[in-house]
C-alpha atoms as a PDB file:
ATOM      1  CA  UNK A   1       0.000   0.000   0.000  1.00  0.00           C
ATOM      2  CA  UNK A   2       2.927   2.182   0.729  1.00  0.00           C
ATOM      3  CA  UNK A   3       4.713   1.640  -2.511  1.00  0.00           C
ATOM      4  CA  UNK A   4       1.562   2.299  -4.323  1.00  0.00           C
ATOM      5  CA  UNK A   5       0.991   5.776  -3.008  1.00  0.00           C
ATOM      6  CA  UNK A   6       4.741   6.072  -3.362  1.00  0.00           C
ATOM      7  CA  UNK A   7       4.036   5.351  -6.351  1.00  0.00           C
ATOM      8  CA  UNK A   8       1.520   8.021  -7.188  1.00  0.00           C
ATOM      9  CA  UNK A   9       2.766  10.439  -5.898  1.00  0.00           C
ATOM     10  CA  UNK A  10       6.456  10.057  -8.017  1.00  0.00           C
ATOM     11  CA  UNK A  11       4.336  10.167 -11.071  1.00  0.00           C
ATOM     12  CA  UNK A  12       2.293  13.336 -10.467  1.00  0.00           C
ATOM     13  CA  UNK A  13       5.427  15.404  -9.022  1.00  0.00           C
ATOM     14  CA  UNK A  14       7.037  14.093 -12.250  1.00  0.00           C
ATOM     15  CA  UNK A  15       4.120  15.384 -14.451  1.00  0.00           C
ATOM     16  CA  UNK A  16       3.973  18.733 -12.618  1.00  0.00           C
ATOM     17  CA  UNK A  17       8.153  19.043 -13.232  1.00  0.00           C
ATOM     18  CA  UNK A  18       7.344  18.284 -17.225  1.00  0.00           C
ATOM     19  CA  UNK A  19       4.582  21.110 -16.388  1.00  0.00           C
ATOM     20  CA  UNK A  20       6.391  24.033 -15.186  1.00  0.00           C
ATOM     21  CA  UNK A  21       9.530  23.056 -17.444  1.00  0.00           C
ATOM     22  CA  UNK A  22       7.682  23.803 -20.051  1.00  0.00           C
ATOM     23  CA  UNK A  23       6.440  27.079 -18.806  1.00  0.00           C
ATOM     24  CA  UNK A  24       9.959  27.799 -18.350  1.00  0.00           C
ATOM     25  CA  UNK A  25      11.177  27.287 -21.786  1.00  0.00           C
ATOM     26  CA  UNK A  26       8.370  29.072 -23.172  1.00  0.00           C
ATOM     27  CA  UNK A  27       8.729  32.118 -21.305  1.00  0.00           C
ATOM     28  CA  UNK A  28      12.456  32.206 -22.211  1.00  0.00           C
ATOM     29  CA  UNK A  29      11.782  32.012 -25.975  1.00  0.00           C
ATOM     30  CA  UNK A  30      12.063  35.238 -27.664  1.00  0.00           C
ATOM     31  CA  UNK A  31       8.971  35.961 -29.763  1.00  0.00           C
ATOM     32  CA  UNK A  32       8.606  34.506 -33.114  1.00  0.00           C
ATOM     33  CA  UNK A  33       9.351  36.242 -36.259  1.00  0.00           C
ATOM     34  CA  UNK A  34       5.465  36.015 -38.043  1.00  0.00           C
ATOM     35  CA  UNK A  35       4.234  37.119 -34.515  1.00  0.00           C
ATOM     36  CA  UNK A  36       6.311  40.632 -34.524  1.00  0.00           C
ATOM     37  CA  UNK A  37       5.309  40.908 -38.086  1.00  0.00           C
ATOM     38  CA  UNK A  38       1.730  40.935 -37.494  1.00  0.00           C
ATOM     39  CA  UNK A  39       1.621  42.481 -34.648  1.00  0.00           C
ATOM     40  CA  UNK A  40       3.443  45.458 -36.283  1.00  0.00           C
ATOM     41  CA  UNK A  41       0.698  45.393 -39.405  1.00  0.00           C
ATOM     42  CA  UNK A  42      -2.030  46.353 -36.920  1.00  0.00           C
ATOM     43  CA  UNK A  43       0.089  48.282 -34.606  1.00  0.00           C
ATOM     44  CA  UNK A  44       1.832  50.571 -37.140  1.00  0.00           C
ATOM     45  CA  UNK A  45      -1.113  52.764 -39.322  1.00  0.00           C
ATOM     46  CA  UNK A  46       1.987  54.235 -41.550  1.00  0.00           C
ATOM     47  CA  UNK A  47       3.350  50.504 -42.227  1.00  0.00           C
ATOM     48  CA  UNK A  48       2.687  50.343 -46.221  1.00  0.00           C
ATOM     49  CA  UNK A  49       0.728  46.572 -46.375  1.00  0.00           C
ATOM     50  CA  UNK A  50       1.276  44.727 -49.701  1.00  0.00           C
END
């Protein structure tokens, strides 16, 4: 009974590690080049669109 909530409890402190690595690498991606871009099209009224 021990080992099984052993167990358990290894697997969801595992998943919540994979969790808030993830969050981690995300936030310490700089932003994409398409996202700038469009961002700039709807931020910038004097940006010449094609």
């Amino acid at each position: 009974m021990l080992a099984r909530r052993f167990t358990i409890v290894c697997l969801l402190v595992s998943l919540f590690g994979m969790f808030f690595a993830i969050l981690v690498a995300e936030a310490g991606r700089p932003a994409r080049a398409w996202d700038e871009a469009r961002t700039c099209r709807l931020a910038c009224p004097t940006h010449l669109r094609n």
